[in-house]
Structure formats: structure tokens, C-alpha cells
Protein backbone atom coordinates (compact mmCIF):
# COMPACT_ATOMS: atom_id res chain seq x y z
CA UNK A 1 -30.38 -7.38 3.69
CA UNK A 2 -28.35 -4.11 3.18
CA UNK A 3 -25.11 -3.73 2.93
CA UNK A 4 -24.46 -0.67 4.82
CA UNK A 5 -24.84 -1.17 8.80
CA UNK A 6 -23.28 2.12 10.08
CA UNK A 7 -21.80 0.39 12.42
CA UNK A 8 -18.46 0.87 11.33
CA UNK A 9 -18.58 4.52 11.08
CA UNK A 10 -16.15 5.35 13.88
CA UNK A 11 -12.92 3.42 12.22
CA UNK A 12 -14.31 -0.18 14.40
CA UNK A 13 -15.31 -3.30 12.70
CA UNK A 14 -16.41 -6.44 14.48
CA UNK A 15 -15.06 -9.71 14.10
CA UNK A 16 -16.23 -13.36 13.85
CA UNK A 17 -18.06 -13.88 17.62
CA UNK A 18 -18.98 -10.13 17.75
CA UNK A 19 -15.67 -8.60 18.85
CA UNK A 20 -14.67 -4.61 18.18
CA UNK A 21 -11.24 -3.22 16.68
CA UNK A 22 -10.08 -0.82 15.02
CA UNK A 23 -10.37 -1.13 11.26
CA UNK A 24 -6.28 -0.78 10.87
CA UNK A 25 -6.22 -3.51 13.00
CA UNK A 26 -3.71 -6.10 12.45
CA UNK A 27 -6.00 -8.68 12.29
CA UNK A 28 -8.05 -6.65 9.64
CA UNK A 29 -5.52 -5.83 7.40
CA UNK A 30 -4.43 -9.91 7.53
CA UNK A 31 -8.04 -10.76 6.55
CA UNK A 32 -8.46 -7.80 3.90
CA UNK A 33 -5.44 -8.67 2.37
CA UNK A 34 -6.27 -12.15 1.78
CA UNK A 35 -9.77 -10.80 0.30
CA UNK A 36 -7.68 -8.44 -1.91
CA UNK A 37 -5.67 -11.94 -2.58
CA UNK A 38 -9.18 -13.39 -3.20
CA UNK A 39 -10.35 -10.65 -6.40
CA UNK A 40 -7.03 -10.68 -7.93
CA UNK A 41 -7.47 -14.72 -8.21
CA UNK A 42 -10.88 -13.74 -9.56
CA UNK A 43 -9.21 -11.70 -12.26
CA UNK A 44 -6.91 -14.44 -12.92
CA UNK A 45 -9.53 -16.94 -13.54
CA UNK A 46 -11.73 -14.57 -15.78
CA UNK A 47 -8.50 -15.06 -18.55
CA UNK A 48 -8.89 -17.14 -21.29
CA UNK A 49 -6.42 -19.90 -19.59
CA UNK A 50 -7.22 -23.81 -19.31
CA UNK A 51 -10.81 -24.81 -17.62
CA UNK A 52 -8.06 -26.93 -15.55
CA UNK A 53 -6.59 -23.66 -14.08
CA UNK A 54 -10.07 -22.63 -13.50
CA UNK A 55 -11.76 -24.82 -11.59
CA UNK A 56 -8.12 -24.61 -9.28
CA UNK A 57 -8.60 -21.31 -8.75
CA UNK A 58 -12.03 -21.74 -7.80
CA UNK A 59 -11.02 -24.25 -5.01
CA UNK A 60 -8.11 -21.26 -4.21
CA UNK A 61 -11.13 -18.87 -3.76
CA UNK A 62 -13.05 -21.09 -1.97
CA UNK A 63 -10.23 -21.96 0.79
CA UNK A 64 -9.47 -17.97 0.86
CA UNK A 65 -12.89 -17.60 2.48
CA UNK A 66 -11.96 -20.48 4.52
CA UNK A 67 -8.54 -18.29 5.64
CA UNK A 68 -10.83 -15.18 5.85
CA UNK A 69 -12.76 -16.21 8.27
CA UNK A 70 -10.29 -18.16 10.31
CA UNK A 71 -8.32 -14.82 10.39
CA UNK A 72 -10.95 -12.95 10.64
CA UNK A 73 -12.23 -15.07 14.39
CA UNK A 74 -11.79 -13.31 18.08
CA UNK A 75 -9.43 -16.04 19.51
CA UNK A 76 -11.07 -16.16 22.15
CA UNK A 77 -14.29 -16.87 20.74
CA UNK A 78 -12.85 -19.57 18.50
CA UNK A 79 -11.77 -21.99 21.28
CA UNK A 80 -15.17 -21.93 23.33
CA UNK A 81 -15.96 -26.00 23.09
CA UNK A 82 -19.88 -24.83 23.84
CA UNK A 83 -22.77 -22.88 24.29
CA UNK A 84 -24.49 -21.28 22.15
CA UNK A 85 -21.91 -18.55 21.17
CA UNK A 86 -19.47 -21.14 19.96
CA UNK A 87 -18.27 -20.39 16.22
CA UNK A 88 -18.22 -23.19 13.45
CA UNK A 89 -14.90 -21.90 11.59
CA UNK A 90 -13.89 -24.40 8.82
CA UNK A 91 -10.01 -25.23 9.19
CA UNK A 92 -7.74 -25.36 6.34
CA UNK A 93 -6.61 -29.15 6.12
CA UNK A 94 -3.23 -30.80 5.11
CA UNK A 95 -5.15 -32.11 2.46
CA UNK A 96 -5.86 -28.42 1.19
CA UNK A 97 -1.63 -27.73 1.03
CA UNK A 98 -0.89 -31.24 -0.66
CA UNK A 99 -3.73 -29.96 -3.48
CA UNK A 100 -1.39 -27.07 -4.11
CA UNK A 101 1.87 -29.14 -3.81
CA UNK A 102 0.15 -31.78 -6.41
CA UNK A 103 -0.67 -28.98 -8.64
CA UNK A 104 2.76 -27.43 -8.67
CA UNK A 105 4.24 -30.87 -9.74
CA UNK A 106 1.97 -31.06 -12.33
CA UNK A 107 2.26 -27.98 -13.94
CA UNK A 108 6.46 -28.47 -13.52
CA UNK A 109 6.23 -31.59 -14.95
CA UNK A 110 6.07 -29.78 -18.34
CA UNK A 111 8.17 -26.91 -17.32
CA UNK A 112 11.94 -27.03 -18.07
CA UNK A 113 13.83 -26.54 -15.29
CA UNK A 114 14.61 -23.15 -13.91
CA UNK A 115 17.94 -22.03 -13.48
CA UNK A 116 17.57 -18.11 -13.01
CA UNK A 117 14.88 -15.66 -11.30
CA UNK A 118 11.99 -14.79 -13.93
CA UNK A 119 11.28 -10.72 -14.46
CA UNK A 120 7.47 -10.73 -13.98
CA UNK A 121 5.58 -9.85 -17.07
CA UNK A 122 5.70 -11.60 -21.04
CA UNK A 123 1.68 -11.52 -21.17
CA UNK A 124 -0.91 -9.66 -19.33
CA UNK A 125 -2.56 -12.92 -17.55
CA UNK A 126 0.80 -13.55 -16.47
CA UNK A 127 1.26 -10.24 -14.84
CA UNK A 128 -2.12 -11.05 -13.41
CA UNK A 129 -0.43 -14.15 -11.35
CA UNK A 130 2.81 -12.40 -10.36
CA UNK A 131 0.41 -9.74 -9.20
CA UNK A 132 -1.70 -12.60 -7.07
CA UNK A 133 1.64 -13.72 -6.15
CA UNK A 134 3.45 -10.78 -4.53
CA UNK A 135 -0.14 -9.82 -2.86
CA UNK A 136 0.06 -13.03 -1.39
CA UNK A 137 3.23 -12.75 0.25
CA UNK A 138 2.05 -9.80 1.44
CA UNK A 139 -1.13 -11.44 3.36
CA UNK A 140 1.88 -14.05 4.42
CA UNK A 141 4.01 -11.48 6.05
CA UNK A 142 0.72 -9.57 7.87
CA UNK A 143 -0.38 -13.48 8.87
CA UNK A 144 2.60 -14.25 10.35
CA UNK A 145 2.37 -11.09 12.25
CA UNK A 146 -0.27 -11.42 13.04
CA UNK A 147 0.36 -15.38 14.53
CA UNK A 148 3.30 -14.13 16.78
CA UNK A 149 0.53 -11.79 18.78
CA UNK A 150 -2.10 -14.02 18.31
CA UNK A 151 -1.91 -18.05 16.92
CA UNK A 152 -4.52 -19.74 14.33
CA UNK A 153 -4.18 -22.83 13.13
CA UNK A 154 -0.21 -23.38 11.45
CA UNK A 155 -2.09 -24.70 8.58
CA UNK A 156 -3.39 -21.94 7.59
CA UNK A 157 0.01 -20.17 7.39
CA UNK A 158 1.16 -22.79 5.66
CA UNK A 159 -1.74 -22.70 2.92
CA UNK A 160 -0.49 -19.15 2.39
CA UNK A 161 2.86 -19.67 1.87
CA UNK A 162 2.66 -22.83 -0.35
CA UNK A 163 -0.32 -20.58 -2.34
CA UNK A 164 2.20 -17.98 -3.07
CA UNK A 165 4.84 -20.64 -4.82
CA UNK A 166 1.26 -21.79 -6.97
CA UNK A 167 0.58 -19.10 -7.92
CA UNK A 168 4.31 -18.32 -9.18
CA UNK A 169 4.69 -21.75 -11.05
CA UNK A 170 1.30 -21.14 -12.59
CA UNK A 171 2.61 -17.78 -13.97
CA UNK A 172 5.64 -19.97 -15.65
CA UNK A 173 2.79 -22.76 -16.60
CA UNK A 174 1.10 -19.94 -18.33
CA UNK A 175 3.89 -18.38 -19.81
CA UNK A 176 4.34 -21.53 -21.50
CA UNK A 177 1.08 -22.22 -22.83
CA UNK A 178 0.99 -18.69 -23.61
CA UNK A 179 4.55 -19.33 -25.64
CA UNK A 180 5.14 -15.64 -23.76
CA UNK A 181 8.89 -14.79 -23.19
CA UNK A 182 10.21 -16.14 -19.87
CA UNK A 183 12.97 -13.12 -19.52
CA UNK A 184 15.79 -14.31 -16.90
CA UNK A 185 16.85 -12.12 -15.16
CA UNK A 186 20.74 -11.83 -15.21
CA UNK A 187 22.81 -9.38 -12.99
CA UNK A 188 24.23 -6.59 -14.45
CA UNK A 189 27.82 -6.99 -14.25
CA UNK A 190 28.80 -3.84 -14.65
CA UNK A 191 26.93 -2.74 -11.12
């Protein structure tokens, strides 16, 4: 199979069920956003960090195809209930969010608690998740865009948005078992 297909040589790009738009798209830049999401886990989980972490981040990657494609799907071609141009598209399940949720607690469990805002940085891996982290709010903001013009599943926003506060208490999980410095940040008075 080759990669190349030409067929997107004139700015269009097809989407799940055979749909054209063009490749600015709002629906594109939801989905490629969530891919760009998708390497920067990759990155993440290529650290020397905790197999634990790992094999999470895995199951992250896995359920960012998952949002992928469900972002990437012509509504219209989603809800057909038959023939044979109906599209299988995996949903992201409650289940999938309370997997984050458990995660968080776990990790926080062995945090103490926070009582400022965190500068991003003390260790590169760490950058690496606030990195992941801020990209991800960015594929939240273009999803929910994207949701007002046209709706997908609500659980798949809300796999996003709960990803985005992993992703930020695994930077302070890390930052611990890193022993990097956790700088607060403290308002300048002076301002």
C-alpha cells in the first residue's frame, strides 16, 4: 500500500464514509490536533518513567485513535443504522473517563496537596507532559468547536477534557519521582 494517494493535492481530504473538505477544515484540524496530541504522548512514554505510566499512556494512545476517528466521521455517515456503507466507529465509554479519573487519584494519593499554580518545567519529561497538556486543551477548544456546528458523542469531549487534567497531575507525579523542583508560581506584587 503507498502512502501517497494524490488525492489530496488540491487542499481536500476525505473523511471517515468518503466525504470531501477542505484540509483547514474544522473538523480536520480537531482530528490532527488530537494526532499531534497522540506523538507528543508517544514522546512522553519513550522517557525513562514507571512501566506503570507506560502501559497508561499506551491505553491514552489507543483511545486517541478511538477520538480520531470519531472526529474524524461525516455525521451523516455515522448515524446510517444499515447498508452496506454504514461505519463501525468505536465510542469512547464512561468507563474510558473513570480510567483517567482512577489514575489521577492514584497518582494524588502520593502528591501533597497543591495550593498554588505550578510554572511548567523542573525536568525535561516533565516539560514533555505540560507540552501534551496544553496541546490537549488545544484539541479541547477545536472539539468543542467543532460540537457546537456539528455533535459527536459528549463522551468524547469529556475524554478530552478529563485527559488534559491527567496529563497535568502526571507532570506533578513525575516531578515527584523525578525529585524535580515544583516552582509555584507566586504573583509579583509589585505588578
Amino acid at each position: 500500500m503507498k502512502v501517497y494517494t494524490k488525492t489530496g493535492d488540491k487542499g481536500t481530504t476525505a473523511l471517515f464514509g468518503g466525504t470531501r473538505v477542505p484540509k483547514h477544515h474544522i473538523r480536520i484540524e480537531s482530528y490532527g490536533t488530537i494526532d499531534e496530541l497522540n506523538s507528543h504522548i508517544g514522546l512522553i512514554r519513550d522517557q525513562d518513567i514507571d512501566q506503570l505510566y507506560k502501559n497508561a499512556l499506551m491505553d491514552i494512545q489507543d483511545r486517541l485513535f478511538t477520538v480520531g476517528a470519531i472526529l474524524a466521521t461525516d455525521p451523516e455517515k455515522a448515524t446510517l443504522k444499515s447498508g452496506k456503507d454504514r461505519l463501525n466507529i468505536p465510542k469512547i465509554s464512561s468507563e474510558d473517563i473513570e480510567q483517567l479519573e482512577k489514575g489521577m487519584d492514584l497518582m494524588e494519593d502520593s502528591l501533597p496537596p497543591m495550593t498554588h499554580f505550578v510554572l511548567p518545567g523542573g525536568h525535561q519529561t516533565v516539560s514533555f507532559c505540560h507540552i501534551a497538556r496544553t496541546v490537549c486543551r488545544r484539541a479541547e477548544r477545536l472539539a468543542s468547536h467543532l460540537n457546537d456546528i456539528e455533535p459527536f458523542q459528549p463522551e468524547t469531549l469529556m475524554y478530552i477534557n478529563r485527559l488534559s487534567d491527567y496529563l497535568f497531575v502526571l507532570a506533578r507525579k513525575l516531578s515527584h519521582d523525578l525529585h524535580a523542583e515544583e516552582i509555584k508560581w507566586i504573583p509579583n506584587k509589585e505588578s
